[in-house]
Protein backbone atom coordinates (compact mmCIF):
# COMPACT_ATOMS: atom_id res chain seq x y z
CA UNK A 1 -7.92 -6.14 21.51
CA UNK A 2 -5.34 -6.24 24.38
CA UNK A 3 -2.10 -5.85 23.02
CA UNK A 4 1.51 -4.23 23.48
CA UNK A 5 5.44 -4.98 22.52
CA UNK A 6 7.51 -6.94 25.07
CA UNK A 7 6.04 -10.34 25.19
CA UNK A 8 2.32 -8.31 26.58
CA UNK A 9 -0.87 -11.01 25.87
CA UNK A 10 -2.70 -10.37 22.67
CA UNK A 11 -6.18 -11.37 22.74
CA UNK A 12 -9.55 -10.49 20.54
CA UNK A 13 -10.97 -10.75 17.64
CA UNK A 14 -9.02 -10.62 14.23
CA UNK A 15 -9.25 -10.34 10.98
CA UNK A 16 -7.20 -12.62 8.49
CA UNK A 17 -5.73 -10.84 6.08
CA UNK A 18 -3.59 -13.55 4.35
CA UNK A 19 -2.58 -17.19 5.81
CA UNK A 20 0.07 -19.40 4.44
CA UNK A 21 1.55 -22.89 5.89
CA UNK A 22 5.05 -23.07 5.99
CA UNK A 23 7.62 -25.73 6.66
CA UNK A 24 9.84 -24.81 9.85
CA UNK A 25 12.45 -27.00 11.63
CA UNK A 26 9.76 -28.67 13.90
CA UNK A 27 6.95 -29.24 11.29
CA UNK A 28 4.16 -27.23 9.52
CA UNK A 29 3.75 -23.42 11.02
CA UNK A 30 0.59 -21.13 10.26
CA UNK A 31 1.69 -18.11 9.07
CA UNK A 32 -0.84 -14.99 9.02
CA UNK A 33 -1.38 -11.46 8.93
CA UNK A 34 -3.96 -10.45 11.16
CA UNK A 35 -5.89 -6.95 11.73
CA UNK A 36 -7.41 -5.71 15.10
CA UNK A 37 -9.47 -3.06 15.83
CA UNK A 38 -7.39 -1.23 18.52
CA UNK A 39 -9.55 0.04 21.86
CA UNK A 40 -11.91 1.92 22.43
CA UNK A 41 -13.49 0.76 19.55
CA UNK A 42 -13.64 2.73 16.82
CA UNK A 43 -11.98 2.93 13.00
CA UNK A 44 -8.29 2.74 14.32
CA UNK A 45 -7.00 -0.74 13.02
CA UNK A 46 -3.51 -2.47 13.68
CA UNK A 47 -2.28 -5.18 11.12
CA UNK A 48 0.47 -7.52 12.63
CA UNK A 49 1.73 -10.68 11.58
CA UNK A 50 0.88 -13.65 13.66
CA UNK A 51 2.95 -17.25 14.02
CA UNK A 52 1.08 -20.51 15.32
CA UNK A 53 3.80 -23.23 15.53
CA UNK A 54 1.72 -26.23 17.61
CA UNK A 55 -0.76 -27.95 16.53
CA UNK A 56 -1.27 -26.58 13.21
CA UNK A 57 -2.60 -29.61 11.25
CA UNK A 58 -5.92 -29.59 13.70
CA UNK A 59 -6.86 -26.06 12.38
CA UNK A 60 -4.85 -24.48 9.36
CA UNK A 61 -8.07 -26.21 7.04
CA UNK A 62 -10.45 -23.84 9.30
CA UNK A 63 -8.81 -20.41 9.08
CA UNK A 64 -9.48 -18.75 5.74
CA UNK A 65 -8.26 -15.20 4.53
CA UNK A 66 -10.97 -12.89 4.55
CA UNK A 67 -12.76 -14.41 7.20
CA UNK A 68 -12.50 -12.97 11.33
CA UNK A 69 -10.76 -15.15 14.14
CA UNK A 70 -10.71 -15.43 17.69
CA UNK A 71 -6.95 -15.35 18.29
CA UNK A 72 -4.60 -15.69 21.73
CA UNK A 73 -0.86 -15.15 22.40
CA UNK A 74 2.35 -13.00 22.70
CA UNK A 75 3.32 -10.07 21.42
CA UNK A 76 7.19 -10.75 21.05
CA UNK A 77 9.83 -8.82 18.98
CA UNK A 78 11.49 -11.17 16.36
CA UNK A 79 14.25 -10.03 13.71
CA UNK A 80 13.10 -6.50 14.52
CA UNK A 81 9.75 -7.15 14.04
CA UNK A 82 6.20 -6.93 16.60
CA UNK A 83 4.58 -10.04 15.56
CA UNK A 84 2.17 -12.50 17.48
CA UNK A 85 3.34 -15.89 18.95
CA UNK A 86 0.09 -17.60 18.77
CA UNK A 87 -1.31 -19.79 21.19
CA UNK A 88 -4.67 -20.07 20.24
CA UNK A 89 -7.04 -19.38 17.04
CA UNK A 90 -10.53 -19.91 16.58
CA UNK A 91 -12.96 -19.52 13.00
CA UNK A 92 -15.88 -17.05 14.05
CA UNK A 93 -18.78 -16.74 11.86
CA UNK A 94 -19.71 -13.00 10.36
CA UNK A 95 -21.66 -11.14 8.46
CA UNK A 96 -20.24 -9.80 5.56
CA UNK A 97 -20.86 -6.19 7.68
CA UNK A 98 -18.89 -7.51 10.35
CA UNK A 99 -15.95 -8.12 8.15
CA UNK A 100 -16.10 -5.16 6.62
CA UNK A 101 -15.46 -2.97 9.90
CA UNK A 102 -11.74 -4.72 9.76
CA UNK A 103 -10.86 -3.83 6.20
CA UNK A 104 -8.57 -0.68 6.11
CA UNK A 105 -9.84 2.37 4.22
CA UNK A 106 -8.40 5.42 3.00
CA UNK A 107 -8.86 8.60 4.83
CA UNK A 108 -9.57 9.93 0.97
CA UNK A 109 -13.34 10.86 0.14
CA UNK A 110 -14.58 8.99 -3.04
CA UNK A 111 -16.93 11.37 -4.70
CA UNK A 112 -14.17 14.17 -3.66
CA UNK A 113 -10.56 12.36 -4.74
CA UNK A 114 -12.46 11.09 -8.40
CA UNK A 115 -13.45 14.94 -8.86
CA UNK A 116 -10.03 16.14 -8.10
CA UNK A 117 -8.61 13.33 -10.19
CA UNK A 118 -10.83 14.07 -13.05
CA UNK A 119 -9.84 18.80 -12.34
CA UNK A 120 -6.57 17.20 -13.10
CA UNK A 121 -6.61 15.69 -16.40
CA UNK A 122 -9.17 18.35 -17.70
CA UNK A 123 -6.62 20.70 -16.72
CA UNK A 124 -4.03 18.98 -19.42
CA UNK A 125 -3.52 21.53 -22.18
CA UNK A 126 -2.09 18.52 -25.01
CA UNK A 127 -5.95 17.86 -26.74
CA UNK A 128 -4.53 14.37 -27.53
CA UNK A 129 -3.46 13.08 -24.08
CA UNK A 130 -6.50 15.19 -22.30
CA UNK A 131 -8.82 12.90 -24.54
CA UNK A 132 -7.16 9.39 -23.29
CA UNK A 133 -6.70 10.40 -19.39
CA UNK A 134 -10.32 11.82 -19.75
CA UNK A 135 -11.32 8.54 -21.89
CA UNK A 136 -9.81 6.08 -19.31
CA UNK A 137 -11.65 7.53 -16.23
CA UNK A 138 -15.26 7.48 -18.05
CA UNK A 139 -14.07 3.14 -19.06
CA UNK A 140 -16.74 1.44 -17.38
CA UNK A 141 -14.07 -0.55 -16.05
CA UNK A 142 -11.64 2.22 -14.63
CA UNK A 143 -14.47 4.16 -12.74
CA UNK A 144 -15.69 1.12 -11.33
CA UNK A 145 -12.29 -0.24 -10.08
CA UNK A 146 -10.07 3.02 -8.90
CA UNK A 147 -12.01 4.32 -6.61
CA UNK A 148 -12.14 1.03 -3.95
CA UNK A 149 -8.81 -0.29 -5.58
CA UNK A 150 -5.83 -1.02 -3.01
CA UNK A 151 -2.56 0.05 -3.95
CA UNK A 152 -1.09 -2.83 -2.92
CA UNK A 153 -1.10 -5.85 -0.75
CA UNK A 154 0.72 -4.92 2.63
CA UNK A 155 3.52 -2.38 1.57
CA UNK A 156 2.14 1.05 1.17
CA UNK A 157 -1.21 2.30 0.80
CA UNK A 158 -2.94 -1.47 1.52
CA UNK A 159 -6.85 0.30 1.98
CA UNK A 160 -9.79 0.36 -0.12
CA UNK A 161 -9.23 3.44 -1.87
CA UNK A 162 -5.74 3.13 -1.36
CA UNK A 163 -4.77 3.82 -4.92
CA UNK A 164 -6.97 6.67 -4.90
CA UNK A 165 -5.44 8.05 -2.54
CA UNK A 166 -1.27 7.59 -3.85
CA UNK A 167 -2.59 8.60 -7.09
CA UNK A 168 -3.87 11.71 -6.02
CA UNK A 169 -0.71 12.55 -3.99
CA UNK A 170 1.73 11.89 -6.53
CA UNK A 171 0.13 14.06 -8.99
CA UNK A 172 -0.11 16.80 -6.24
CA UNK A 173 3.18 16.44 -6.32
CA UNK A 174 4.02 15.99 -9.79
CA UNK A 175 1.52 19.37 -10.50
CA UNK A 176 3.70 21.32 -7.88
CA UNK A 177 7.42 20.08 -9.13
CA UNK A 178 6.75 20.06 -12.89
CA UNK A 179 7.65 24.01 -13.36
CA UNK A 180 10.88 23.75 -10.80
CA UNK A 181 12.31 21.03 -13.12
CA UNK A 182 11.36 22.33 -16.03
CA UNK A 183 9.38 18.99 -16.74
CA UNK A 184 6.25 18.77 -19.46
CA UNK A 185 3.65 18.66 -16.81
CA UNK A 186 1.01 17.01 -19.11
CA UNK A 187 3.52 14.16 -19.89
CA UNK A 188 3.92 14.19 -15.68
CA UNK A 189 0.40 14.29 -14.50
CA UNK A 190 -0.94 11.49 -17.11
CA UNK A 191 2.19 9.37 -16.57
CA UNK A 192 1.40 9.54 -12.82
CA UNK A 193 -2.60 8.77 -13.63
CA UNK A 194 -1.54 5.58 -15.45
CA UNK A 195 1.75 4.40 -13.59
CA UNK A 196 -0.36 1.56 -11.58
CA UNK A 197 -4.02 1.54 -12.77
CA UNK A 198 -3.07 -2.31 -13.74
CA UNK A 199 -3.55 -2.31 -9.61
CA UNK A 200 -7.30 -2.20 -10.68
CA UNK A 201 -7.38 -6.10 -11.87
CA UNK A 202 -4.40 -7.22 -10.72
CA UNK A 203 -5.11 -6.82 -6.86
CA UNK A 204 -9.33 -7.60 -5.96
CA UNK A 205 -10.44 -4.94 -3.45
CA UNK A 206 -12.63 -7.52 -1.76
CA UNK A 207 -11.86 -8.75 1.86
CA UNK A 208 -7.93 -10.06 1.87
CA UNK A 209 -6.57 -8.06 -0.97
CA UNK A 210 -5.71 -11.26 -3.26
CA UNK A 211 -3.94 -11.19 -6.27
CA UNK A 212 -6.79 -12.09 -9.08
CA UNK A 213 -5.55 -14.70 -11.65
CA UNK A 214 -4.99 -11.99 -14.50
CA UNK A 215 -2.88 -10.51 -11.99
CA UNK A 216 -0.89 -13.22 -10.94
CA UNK A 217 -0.75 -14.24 -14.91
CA UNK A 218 0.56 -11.14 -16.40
CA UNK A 219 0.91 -8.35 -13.72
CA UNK A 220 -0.16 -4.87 -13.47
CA UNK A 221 2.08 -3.73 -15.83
CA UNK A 222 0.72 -5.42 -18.54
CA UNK A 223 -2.92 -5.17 -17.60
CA UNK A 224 -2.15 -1.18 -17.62
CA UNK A 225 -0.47 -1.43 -20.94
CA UNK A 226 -2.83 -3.21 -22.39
CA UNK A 227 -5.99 -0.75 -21.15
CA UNK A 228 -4.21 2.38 -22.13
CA UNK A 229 -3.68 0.79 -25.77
CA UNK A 230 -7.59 -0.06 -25.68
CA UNK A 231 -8.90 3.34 -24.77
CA UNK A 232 -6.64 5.29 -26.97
CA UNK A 233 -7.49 3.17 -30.04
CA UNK A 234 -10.79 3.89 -29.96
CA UNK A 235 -9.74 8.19 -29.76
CA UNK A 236 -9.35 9.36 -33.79
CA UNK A 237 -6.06 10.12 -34.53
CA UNK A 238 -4.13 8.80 -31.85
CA UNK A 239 -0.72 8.95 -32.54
CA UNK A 240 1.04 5.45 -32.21
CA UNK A 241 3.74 7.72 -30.28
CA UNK A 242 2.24 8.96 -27.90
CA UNK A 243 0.85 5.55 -27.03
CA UNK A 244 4.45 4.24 -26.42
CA UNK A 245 5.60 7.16 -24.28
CA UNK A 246 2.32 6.87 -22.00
CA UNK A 247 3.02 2.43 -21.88
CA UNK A 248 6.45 3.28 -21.24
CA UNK A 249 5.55 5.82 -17.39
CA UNK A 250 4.08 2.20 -16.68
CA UNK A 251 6.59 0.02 -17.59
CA UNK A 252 9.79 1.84 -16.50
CA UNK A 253 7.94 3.70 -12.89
CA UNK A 254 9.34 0.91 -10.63
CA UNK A 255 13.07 2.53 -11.55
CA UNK A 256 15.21 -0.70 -11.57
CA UNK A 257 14.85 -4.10 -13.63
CA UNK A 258 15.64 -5.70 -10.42
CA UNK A 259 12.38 -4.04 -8.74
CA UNK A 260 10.05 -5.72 -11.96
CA UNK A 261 10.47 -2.84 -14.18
CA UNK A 262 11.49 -4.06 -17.93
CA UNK A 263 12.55 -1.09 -19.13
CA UNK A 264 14.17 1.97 -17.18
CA UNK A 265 13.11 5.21 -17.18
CA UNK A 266 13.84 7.14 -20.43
CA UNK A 267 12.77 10.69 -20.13
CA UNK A 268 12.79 12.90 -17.21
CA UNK A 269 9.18 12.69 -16.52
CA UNK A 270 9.26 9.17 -16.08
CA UNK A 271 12.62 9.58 -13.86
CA UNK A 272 9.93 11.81 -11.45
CA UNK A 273 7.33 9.39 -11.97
CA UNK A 274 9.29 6.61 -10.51
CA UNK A 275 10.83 8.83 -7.87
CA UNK A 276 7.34 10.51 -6.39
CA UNK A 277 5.94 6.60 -6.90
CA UNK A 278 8.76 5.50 -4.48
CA UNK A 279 8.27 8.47 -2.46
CA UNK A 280 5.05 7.96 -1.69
CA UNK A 281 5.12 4.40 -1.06
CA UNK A 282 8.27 4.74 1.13
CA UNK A 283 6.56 7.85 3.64
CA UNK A 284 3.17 6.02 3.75
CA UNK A 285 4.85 2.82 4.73
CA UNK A 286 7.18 4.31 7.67
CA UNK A 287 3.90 5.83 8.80
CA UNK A 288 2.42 1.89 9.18
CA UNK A 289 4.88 1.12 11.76
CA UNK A 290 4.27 0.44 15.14
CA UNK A 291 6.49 1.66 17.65
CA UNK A 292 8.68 -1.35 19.89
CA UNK A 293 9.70 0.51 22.76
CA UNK A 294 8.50 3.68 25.14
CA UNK A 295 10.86 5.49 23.00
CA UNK A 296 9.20 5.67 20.01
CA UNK A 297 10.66 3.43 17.81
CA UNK A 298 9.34 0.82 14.89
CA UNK A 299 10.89 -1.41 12.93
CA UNK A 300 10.23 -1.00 9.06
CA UNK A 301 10.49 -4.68 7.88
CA UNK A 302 10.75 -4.02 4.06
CA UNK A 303 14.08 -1.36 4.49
CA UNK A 304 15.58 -3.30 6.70
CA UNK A 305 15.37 0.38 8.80
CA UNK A 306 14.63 1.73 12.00
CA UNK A 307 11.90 4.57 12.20
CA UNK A 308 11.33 6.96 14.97
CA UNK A 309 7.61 7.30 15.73
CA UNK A 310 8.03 11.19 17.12
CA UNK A 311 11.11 12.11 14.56
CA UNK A 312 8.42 14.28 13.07
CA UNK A 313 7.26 16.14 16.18
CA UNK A 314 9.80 18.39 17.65
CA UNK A 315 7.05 18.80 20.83
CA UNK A 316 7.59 15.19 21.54
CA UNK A 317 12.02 15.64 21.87
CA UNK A 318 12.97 15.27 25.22
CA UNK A 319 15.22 19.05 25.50
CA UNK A 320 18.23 16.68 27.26
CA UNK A 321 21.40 15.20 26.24
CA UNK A 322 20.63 12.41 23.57
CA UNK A 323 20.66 9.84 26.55
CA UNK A 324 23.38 7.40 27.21
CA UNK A 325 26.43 7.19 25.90
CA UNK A 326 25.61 10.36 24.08
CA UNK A 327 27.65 13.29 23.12
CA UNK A 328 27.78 15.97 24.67
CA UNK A 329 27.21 18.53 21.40
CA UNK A 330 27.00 22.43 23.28
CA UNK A 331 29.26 23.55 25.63
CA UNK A 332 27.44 26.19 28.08
């Protein structure tokens, strides 16, 4: 890939990640979200959005999600945003191997993160909820899912293995906060276990990250509801109960009704499991961004919020007034 900000040529190979046609003021436009494997080659990857607005009728029916590209343009800045202004797009044939080098993975081992994952729930002292979050990872379906699972589509944590990887660092942090707020860490670490496993079947891990048909249908929310209820059924003794309060971490962790969640959080460890959720998400998705300027800073489309690439390295602060039109802070 050649590529840069500024109206730089983009050219290479891509993958399609999703494609839509839209209706704009002059007539169809392709819309897609493309990945590139940044040079030197090697397991960096960029995902951008792309924009073809000639000529679209002669080859939207040839580009497929899921399949790699040969695509041409710009590299403009629109609404804030790096995206491609396409100028030409070619289908390439590929092995499924080929395709595979362009779909993001987590940095998270998946013999290592399921061990940790499974140290955590065997660590839960409550006999009852150690038996379902012990019960759901041996489900056939669970441990054949979570480990390649995305955690979502684009947002935060878009990788095979992405909700691997969230999981595990929400219940890092959920382990470390419970005894500062005084919160019932079993309650935490299980409510953080279950908050999206629905991702499992309502997002397919295979090439595009799709939304399946039970997932469009019903949701994750539902689809982890409805697994939970099936595993603890079949545990002797299972109070109806605790059933609720473990349904209700997944219904109530997106915070808001506005945000999908039908009900809203009701006891403080679901408060924390909605918070470190969002947390999560939010840090993982300002570390997606790709800077705009020499400066350092990205645009984060889904805030609506400007991020600054080197914020978190003090080693990368220019030691000189904050440029111009800046205050002048220390007198000397």
């Amino acid at each position: 890939m050649v590529a840069g900000s500024g109206g730089k040529s983009i050219k290479g190979v891509a993958f399609v990640k999703t494609k839509s046609v839209q209706e704009a003021k002059n007539g169809p436009a392709l819309f897609l979200d493309l990945v590139f494997r940044k040079d030197p080659p090697g397991p960096s990857l960029r995902e951008i959005p792309a924009r073809l607005w000639e000529g679209v009728d002669r080859v939207s029916d040839q580009i497929e999600s899921g399949t790699l590209i040969y695509a041409e343009g710009q590299e403009i800045i629109f609404n804030g945003e790096n995206q491609i202004r396409l100028s030409r797009i070619q289908p390439l044939k590929a092995t499924p191997e080929e395709i595979r080098e362009y779909i993001p993975r987590a940095p998270v081992s998946v013999t290592n993160g399921m061990e940790r994952l499974r140290e955590y729930l065997e660590s839960l002292e409550d006999p009852c909820l150690r038996a379902v979050g012990l019960g759901l990872l041996a489900d056939p379906e669970v441990s054949q899912a979570f480990p390649v699972a995305p955690a979502a589509k684009k947002n935060h944590h878009a990788a095979l293995g992405g909700l691997l990887e969230h999981t595990l660092e929400i219940m890092e942090m959920g382990h470390r906060i419970a005894p500062v707020l005084g919160l019932n860490r079993d309650l935490l670490l299980l409510g953080l276990f279950l908050h999206d496993i629905g991702k499992c079947w309502e997002i397919s891990s295979r090439p595009g990250f799709s939304y399946t048909d039970e997932g469009r249908l019903v949701g994750h929310m539902y689809l982890g509801c409805e697994k939970v209820a099936q595993v603890a059924r079949g545990i002797d003794g299972f109070p109806e109960t605790y059933l609720r309060v473990l349904q209700h971490f997944i219904l109530s962790h997106h915070g808001e009704m506005a945000y999908g969640s039908p009900v809203l959080p009701s006891t403080p460890e679901a408060m924390a499991v909605h918070f470190l959720d969002n947390l999560s998400g939010q840090i993982n998705a300002m570390r997606k961004v790709q800077p705009q300027d020499k400066d350092q800073w990205g645009f984060e489309k889904n805030r609506g919020a400007y991020i600054w690439k080197k914020g978190s390295d003090p080693s990368a602060w220019e030691h000189t007034p904050l440029g111009e039109g800046g205050r002048k802070v220390f007198d000397r």
